[in-house]
N, C-alpha and C. Protein backbone atom coordinates (compact mmCIF):
# COMPACT_ATOMS: atom_id res chain seq x y z
N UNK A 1 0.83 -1.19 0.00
CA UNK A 1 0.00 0.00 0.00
C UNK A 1 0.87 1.25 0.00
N UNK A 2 0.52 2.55 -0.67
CA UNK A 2 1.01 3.72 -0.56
C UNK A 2 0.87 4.21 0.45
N UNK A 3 2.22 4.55 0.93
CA UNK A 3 2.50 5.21 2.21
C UNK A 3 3.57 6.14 2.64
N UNK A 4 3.49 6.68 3.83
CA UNK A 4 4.16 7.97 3.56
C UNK A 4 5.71 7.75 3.92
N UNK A 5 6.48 7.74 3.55
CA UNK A 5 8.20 7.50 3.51
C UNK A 5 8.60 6.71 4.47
N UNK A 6 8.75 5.51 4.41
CA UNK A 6 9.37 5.14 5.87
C UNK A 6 8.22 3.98 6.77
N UNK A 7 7.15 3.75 5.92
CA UNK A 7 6.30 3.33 6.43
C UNK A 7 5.50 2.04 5.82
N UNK A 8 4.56 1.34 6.11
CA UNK A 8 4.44 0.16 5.85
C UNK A 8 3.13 -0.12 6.35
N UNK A 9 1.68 -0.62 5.72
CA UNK A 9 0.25 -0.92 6.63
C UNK A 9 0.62 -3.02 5.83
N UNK A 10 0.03 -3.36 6.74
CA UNK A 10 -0.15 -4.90 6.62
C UNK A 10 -1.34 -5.27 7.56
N UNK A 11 -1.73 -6.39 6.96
CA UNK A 11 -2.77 -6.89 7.33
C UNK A 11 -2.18 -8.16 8.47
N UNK A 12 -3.05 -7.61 9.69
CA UNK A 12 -3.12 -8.45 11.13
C UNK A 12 -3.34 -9.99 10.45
N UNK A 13 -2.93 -11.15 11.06
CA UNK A 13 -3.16 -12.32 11.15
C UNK A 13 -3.64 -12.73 12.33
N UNK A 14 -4.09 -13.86 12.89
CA UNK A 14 -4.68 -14.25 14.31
C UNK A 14 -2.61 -14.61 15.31
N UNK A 15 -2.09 -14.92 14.14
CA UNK A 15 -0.70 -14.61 14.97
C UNK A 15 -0.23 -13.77 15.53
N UNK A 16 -1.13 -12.36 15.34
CA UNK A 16 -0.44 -11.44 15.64
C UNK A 16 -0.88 -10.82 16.87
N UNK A 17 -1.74 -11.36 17.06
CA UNK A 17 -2.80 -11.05 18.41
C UNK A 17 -2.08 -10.18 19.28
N UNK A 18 -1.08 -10.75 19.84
CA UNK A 18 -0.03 -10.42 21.09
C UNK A 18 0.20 -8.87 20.76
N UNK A 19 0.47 -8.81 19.84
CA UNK A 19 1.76 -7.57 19.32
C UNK A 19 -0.18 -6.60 19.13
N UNK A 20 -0.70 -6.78 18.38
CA UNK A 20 -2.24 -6.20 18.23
C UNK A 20 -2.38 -5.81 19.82
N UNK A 21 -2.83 -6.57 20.34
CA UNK A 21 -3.27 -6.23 21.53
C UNK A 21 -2.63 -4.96 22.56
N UNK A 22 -0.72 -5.52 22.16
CA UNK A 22 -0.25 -4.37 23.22
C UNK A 22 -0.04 -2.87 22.37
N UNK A 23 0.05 -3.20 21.16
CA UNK A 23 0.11 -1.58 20.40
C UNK A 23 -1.29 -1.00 20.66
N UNK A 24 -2.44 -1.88 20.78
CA UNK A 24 -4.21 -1.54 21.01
C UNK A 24 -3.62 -0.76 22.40
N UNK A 25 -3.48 -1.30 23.11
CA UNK A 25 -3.40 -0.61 24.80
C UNK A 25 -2.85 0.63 25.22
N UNK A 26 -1.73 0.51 24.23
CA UNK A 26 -0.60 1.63 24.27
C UNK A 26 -0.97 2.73 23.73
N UNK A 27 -1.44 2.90 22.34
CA UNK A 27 -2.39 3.86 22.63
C UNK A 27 -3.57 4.22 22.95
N UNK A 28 -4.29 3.45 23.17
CA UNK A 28 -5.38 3.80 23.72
C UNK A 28 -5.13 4.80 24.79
N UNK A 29 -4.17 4.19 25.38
CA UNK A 29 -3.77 5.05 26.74
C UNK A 29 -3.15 6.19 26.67
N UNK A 30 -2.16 6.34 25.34
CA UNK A 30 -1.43 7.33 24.74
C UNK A 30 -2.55 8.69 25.10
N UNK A 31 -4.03 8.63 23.61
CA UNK A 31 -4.49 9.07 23.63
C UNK A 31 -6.02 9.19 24.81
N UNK A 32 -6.50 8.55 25.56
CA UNK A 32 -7.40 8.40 26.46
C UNK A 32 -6.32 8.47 27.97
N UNK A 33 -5.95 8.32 28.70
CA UNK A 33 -5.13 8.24 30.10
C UNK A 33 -5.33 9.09 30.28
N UNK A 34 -5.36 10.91 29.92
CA UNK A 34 -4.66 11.77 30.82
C UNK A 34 -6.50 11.94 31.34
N UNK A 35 -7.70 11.73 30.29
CA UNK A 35 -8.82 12.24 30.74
C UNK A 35 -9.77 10.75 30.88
N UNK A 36 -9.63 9.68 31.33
CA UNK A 36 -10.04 8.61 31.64
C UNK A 36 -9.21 7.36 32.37
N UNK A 37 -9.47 7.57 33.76
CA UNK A 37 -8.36 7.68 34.91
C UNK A 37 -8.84 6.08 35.30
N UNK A 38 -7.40 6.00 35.92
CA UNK A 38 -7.35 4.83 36.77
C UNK A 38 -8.59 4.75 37.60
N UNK A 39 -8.91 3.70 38.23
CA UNK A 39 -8.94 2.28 38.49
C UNK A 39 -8.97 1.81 36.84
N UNK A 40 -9.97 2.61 36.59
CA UNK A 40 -10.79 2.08 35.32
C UNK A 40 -9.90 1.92 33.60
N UNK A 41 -8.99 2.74 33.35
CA UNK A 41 -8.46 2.58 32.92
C UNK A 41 -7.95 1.03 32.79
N UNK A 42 -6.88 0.60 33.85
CA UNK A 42 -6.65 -1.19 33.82
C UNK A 42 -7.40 -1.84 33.49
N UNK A 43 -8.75 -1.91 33.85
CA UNK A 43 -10.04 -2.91 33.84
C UNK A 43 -10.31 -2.65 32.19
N UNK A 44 -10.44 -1.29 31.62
CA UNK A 44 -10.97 -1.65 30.20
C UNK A 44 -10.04 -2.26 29.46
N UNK A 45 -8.82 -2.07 29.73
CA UNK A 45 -7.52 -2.21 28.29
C UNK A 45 -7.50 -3.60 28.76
N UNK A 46 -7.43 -4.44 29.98
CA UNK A 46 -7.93 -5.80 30.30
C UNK A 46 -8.76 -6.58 29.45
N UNK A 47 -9.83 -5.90 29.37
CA UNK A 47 -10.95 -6.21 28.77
C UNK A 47 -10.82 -6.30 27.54
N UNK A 48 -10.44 -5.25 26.64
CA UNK A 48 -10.83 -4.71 25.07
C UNK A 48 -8.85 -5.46 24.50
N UNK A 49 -8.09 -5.29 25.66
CA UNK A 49 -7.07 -5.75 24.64
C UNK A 49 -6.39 -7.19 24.66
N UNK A 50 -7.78 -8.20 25.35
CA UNK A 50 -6.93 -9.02 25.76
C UNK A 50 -6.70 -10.29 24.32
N UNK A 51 -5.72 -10.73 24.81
CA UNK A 51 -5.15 -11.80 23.84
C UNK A 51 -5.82 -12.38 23.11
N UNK A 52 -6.39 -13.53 23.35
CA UNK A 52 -7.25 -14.65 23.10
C UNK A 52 -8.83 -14.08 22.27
N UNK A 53 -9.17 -13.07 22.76
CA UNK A 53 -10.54 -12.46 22.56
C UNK A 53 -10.25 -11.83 21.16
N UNK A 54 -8.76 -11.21 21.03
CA UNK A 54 -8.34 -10.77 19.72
C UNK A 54 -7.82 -11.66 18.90
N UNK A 55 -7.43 -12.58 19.08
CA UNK A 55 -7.09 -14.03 18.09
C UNK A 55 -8.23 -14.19 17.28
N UNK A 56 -9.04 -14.74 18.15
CA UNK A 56 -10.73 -15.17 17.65
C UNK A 56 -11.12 -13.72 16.78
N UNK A 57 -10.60 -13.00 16.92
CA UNK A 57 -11.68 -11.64 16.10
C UNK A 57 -10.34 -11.50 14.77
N UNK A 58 -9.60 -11.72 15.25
CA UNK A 58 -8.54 -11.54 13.82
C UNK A 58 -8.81 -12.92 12.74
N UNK A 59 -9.44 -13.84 13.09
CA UNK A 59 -9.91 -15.09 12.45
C UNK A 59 -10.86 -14.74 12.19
N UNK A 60 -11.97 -13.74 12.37
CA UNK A 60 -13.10 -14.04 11.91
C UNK A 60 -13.24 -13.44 10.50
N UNK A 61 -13.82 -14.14 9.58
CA UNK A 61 -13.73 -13.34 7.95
C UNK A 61 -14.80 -11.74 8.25
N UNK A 62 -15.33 -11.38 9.32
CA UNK A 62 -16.21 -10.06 9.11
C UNK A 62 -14.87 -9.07 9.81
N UNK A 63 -13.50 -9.34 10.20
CA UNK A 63 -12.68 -8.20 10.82
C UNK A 63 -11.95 -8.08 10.46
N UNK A 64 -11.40 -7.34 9.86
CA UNK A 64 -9.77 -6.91 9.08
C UNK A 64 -9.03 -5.81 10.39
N UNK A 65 -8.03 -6.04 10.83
CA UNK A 65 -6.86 -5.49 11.49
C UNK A 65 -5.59 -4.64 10.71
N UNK A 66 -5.92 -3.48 10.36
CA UNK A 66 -4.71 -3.33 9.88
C UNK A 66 -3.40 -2.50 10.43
N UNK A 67 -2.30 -2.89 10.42
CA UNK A 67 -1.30 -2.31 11.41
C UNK A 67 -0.21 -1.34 10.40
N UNK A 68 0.08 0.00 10.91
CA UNK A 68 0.97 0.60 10.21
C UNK A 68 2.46 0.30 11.31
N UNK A 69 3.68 0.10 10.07
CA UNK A 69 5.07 0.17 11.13
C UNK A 69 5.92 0.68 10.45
N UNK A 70 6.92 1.64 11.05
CA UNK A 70 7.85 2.63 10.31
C UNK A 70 8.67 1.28 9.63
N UNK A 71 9.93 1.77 9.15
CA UNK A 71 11.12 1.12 8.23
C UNK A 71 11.68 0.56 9.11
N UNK A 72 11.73 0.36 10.50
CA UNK A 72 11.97 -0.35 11.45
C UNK A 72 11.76 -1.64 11.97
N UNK A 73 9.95 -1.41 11.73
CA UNK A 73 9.53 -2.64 12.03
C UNK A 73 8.86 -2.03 13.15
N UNK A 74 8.85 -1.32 13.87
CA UNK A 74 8.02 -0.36 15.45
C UNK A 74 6.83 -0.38 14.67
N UNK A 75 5.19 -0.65 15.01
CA UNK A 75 4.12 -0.28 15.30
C UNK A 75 4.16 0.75 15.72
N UNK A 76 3.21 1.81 14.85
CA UNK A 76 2.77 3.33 14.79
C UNK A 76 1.35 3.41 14.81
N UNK A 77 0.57 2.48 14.06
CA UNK A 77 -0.87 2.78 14.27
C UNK A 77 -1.19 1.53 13.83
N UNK A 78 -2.79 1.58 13.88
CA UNK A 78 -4.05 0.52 13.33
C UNK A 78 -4.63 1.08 13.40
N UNK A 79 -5.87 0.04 12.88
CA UNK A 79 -6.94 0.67 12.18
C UNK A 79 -8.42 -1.04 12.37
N UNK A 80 -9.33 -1.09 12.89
CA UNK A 80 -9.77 -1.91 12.79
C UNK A 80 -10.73 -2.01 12.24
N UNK A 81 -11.53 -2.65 11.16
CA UNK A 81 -12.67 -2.62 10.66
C UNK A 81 -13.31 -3.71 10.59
N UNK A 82 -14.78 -3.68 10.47
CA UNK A 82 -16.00 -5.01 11.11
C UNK A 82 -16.86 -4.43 9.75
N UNK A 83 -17.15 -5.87 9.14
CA UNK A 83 -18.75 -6.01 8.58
C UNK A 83 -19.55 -5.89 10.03
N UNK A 84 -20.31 -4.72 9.72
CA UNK A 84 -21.45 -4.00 10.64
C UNK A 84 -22.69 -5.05 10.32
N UNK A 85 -22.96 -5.46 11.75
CA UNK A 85 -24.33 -6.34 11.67
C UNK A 85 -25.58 -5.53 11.17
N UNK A 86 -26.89 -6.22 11.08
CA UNK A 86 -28.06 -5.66 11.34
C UNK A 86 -28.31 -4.49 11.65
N UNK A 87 -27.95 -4.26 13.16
CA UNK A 87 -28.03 -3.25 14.19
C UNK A 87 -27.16 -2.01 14.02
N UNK A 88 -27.34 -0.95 13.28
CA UNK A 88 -26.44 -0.28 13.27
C UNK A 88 -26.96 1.20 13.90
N UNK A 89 -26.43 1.87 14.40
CA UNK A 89 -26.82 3.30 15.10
C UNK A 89 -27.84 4.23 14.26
N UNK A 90 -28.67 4.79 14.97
CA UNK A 90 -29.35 5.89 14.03
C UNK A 90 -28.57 6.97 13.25
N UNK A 91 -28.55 7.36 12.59
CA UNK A 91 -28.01 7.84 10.90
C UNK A 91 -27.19 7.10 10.02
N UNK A 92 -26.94 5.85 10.68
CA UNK A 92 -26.20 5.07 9.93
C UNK A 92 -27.06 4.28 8.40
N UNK A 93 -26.77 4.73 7.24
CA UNK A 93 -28.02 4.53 6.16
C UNK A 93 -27.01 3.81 5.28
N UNK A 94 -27.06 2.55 4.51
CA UNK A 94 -26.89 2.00 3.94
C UNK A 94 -26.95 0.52 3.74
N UNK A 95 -26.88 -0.20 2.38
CA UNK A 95 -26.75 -1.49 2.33
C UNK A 95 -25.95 -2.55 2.98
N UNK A 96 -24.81 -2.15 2.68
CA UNK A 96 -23.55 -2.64 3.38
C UNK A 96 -22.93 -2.05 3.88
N UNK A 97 -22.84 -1.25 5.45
CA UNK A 97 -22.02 -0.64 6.29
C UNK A 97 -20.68 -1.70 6.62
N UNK A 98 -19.78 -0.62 6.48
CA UNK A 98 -18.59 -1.58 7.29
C UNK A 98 -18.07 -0.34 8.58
N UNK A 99 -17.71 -0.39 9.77
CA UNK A 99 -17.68 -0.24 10.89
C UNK A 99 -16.16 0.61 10.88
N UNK A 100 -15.51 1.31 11.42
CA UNK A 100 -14.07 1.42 11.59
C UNK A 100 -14.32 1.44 13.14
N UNK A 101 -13.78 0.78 13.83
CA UNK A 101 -14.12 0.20 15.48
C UNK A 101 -13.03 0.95 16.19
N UNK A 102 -11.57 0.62 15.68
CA UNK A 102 -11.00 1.08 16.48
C UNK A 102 -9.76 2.11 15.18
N UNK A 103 -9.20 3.59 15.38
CA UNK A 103 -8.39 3.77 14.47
C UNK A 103 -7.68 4.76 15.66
N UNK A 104 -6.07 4.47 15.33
CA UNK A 104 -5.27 4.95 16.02
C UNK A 104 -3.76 5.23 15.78
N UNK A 105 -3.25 6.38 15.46
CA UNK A 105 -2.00 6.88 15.23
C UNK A 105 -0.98 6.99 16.30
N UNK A 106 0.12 6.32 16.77
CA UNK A 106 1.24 7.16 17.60
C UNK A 106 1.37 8.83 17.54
N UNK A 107 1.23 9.55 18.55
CA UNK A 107 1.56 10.81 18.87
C UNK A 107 2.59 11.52 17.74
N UNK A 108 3.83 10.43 18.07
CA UNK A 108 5.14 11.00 17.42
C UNK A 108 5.09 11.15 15.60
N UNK A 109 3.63 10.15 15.49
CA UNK A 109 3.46 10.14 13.94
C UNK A 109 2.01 11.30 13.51
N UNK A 110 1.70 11.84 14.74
CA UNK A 110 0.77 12.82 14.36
C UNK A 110 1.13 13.80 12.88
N UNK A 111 0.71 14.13 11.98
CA UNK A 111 0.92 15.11 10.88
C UNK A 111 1.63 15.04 10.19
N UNK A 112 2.10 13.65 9.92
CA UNK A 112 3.05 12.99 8.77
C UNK A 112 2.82 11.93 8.37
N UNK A 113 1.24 11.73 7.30
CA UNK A 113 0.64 11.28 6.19
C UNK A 113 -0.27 9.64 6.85
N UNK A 114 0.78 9.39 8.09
CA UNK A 114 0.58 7.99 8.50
C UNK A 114 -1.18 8.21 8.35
N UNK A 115 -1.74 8.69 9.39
CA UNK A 115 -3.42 8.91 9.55
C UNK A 115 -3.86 8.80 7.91
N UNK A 116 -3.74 9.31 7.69
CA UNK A 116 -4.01 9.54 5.94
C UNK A 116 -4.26 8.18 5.16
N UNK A 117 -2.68 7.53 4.79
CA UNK A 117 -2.77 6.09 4.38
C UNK A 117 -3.51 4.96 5.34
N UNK A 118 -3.42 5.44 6.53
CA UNK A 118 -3.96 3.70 7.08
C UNK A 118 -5.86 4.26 6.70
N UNK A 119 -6.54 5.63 6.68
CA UNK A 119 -8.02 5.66 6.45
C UNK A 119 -7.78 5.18 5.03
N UNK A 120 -6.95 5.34 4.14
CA UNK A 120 -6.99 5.36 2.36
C UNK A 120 -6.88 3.56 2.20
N UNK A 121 -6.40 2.90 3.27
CA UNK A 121 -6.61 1.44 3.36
C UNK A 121 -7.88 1.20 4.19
N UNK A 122 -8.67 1.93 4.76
CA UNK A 122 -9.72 1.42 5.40
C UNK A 122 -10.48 1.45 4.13
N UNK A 123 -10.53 2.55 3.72
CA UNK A 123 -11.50 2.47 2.47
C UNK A 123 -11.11 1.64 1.42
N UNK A 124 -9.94 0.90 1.30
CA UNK A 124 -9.84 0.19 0.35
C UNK A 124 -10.14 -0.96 0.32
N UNK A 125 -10.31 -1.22 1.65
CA UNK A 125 -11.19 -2.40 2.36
C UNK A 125 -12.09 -2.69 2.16
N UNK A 126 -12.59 -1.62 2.81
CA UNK A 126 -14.46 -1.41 2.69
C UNK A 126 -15.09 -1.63 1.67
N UNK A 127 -13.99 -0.97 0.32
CA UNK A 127 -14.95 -1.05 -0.84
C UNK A 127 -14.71 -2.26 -1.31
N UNK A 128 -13.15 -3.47 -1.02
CA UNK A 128 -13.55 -4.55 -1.77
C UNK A 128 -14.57 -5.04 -0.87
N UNK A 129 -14.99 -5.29 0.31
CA UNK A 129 -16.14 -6.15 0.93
C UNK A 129 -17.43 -5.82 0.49
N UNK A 130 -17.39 -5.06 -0.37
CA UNK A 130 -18.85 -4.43 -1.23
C UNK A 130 -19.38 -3.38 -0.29
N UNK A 131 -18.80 -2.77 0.68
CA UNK A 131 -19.67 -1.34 1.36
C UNK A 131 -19.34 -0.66 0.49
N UNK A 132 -20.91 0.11 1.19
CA UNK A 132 -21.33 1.79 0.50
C UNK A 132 -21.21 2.61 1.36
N UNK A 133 -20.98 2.32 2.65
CA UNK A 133 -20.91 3.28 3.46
C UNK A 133 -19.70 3.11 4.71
N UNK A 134 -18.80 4.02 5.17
CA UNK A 134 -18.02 3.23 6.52
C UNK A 134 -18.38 4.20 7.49
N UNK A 135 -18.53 3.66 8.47
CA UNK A 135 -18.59 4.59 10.11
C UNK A 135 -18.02 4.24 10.84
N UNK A 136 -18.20 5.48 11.98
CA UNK A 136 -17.45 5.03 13.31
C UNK A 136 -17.96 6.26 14.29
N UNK A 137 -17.48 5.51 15.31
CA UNK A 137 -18.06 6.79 16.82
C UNK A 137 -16.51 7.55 17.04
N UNK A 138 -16.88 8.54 17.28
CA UNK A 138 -15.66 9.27 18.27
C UNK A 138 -16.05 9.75 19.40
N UNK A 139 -15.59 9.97 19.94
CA UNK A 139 -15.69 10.76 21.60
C UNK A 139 -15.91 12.39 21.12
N UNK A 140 -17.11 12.95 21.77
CA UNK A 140 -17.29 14.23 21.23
C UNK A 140 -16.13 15.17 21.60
N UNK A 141 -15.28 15.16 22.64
CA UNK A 141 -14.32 15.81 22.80
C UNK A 141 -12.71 15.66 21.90
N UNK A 142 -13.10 14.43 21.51
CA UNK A 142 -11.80 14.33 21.10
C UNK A 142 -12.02 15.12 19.52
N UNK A 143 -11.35 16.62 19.74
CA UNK A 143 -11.46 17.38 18.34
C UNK A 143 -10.45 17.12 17.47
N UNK A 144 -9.21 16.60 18.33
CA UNK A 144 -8.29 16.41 16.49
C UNK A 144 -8.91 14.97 15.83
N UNK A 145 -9.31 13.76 16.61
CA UNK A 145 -9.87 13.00 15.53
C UNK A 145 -11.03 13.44 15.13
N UNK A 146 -11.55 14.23 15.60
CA UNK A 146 -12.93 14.90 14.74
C UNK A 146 -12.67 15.72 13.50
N UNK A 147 -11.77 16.71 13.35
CA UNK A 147 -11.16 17.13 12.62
C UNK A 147 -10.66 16.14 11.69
N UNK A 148 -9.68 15.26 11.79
CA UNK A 148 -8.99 14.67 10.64
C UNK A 148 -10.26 13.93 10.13
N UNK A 149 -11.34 13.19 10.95
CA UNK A 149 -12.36 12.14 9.97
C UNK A 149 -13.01 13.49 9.11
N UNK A 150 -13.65 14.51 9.18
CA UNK A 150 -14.11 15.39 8.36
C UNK A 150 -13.33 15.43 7.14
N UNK A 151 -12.15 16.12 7.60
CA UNK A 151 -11.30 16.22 6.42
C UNK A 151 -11.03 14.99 5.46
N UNK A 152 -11.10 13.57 5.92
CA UNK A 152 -10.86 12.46 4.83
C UNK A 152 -12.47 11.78 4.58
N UNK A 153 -13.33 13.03 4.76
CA UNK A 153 -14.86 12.80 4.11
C UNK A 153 -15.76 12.20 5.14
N UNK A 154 -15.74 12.20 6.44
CA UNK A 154 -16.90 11.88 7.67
C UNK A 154 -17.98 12.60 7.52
N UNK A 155 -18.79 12.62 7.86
CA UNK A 155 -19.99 13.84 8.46
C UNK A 155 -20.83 13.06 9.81
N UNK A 156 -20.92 14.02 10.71
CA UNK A 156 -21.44 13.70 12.00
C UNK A 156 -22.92 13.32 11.53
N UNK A 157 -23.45 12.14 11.75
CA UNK A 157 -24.56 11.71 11.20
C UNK A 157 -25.89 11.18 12.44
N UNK A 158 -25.03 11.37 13.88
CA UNK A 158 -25.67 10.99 14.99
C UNK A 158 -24.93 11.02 16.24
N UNK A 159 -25.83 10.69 17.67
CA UNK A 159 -25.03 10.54 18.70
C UNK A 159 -25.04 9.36 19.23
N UNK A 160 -24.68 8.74 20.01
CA UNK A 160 -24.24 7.24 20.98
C UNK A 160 -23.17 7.68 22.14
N UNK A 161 -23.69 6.92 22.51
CA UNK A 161 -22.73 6.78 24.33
C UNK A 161 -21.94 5.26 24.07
N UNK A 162 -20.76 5.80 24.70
CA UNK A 162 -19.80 4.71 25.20
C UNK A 162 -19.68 4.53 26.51
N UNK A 163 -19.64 2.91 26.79
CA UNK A 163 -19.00 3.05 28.22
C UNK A 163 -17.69 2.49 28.45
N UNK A 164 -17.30 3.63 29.34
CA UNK A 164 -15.96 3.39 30.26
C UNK A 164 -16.17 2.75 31.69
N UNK A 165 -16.29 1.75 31.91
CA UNK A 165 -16.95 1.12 33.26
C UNK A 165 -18.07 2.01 33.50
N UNK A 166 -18.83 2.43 34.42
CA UNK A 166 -19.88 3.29 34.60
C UNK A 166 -20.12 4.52 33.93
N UNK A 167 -19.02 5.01 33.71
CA UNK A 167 -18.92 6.31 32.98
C UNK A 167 -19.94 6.13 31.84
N UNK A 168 -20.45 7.22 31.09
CA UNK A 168 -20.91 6.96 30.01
C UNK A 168 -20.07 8.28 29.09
N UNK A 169 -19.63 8.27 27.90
CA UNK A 169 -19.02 9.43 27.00
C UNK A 169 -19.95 9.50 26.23
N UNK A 170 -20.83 10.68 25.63
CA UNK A 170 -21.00 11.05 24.37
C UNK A 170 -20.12 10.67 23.24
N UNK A 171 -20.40 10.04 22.19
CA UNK A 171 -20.14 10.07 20.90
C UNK A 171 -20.57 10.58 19.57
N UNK A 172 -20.06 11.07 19.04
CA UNK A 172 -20.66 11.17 17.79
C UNK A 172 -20.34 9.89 16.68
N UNK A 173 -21.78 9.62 15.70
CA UNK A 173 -21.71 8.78 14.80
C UNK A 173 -21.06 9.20 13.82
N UNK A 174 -19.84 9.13 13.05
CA UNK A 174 -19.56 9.65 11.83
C UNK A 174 -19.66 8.35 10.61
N UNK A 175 -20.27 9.13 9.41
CA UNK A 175 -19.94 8.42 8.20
C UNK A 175 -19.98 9.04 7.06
N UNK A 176 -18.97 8.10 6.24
CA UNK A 176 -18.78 8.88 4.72
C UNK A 176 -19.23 7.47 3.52
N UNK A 177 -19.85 7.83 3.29
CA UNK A 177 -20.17 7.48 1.65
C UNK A 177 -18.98 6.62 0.64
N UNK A 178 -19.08 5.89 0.57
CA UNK A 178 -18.03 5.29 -0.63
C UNK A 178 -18.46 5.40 -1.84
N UNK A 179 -17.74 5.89 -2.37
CA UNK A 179 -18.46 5.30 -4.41
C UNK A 179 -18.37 4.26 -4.59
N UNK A 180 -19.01 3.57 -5.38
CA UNK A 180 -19.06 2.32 -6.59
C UNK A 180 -17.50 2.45 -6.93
């Protein structure tokens, strides 16, 4: 895939679980830690990054994993995407939705193209699985990923809550349109 100097997206295997899981945690925490605090913090990345639970989801033919890594070989980002069941959020309108669940850049790779290529592989995804449409939630506060999904064609299409153990966050629904 085209990518920005130095860089590299590949597709997760169920082998890769381990290495998935702890780049999943790392940032998560990167970006969520300073405003979604301990106890709770441990208990979700427990939860959402554990091993075994991500094996089984990297095997399943509805989830594609994709991982960006500099010329090194270091993990910089992913990107996760799901054939969207039945059930999909209010404004979510189409035949075949595909999901972007989880998408996430290293800090140090903020504003150098990485974000860019790993969405230009989500969509390249999406469109071979036959979607017309991809979405995803963000956290209403979080404005630079609100910002960058606009700019690579989102539009806020609804709201949803997430939970953080009891907590509940506002989200917004974003989605963009694929062509044929």
């Amino acid at each position: 895939m085209t990518t920005p100097l130095g860089t590299a997206i590949v597709r997760a295997t169920p082998d890769d679980a381990a290495r998935v899981a702890a780049l999943g945690a790392r940032l998560f925490t990167q970006a969520y830690g300073p405003t979604h605090p301990e106890p709770e913090l441990s208990r979700y990345l427990a939860r959402s990054f554990a091993v075994e639970p991500l094996a089984a989801e990297l095997a399943d033919d509805g989830t594609t994993v994709l991982v960006a890594h500099d010329d090194a070989g270091r993990d910089i980002g992913y990107a996760c995407l799901r054939t969207t069941p039945s059930a999909v959020p209010k404004g979510v309108h189409g035949t075949h939705p595909v999901e972007v669940t989880r998408f996430y850049v290293d800090e140090a790779w903020h504003g150098r193209g990485v974000a860019q290529a790993l969405m230009a592989a989500c969509v390249t995804e999406a469109r071979a699985r036959g979607a017309d449409v991809l979405w995803l939630q963000v956290w209403t506060l979080a404005m630079r990923p609100q910002a960058f999904y606009r700019r690579v064609g989102f539009e806020v299409v609804g709201r949803t809550t997430f939970a953080f153990g009891e907590r509940l966050d506002d989200d917004d629904v974003m989605l963009r349109r694929l062509d044929p």
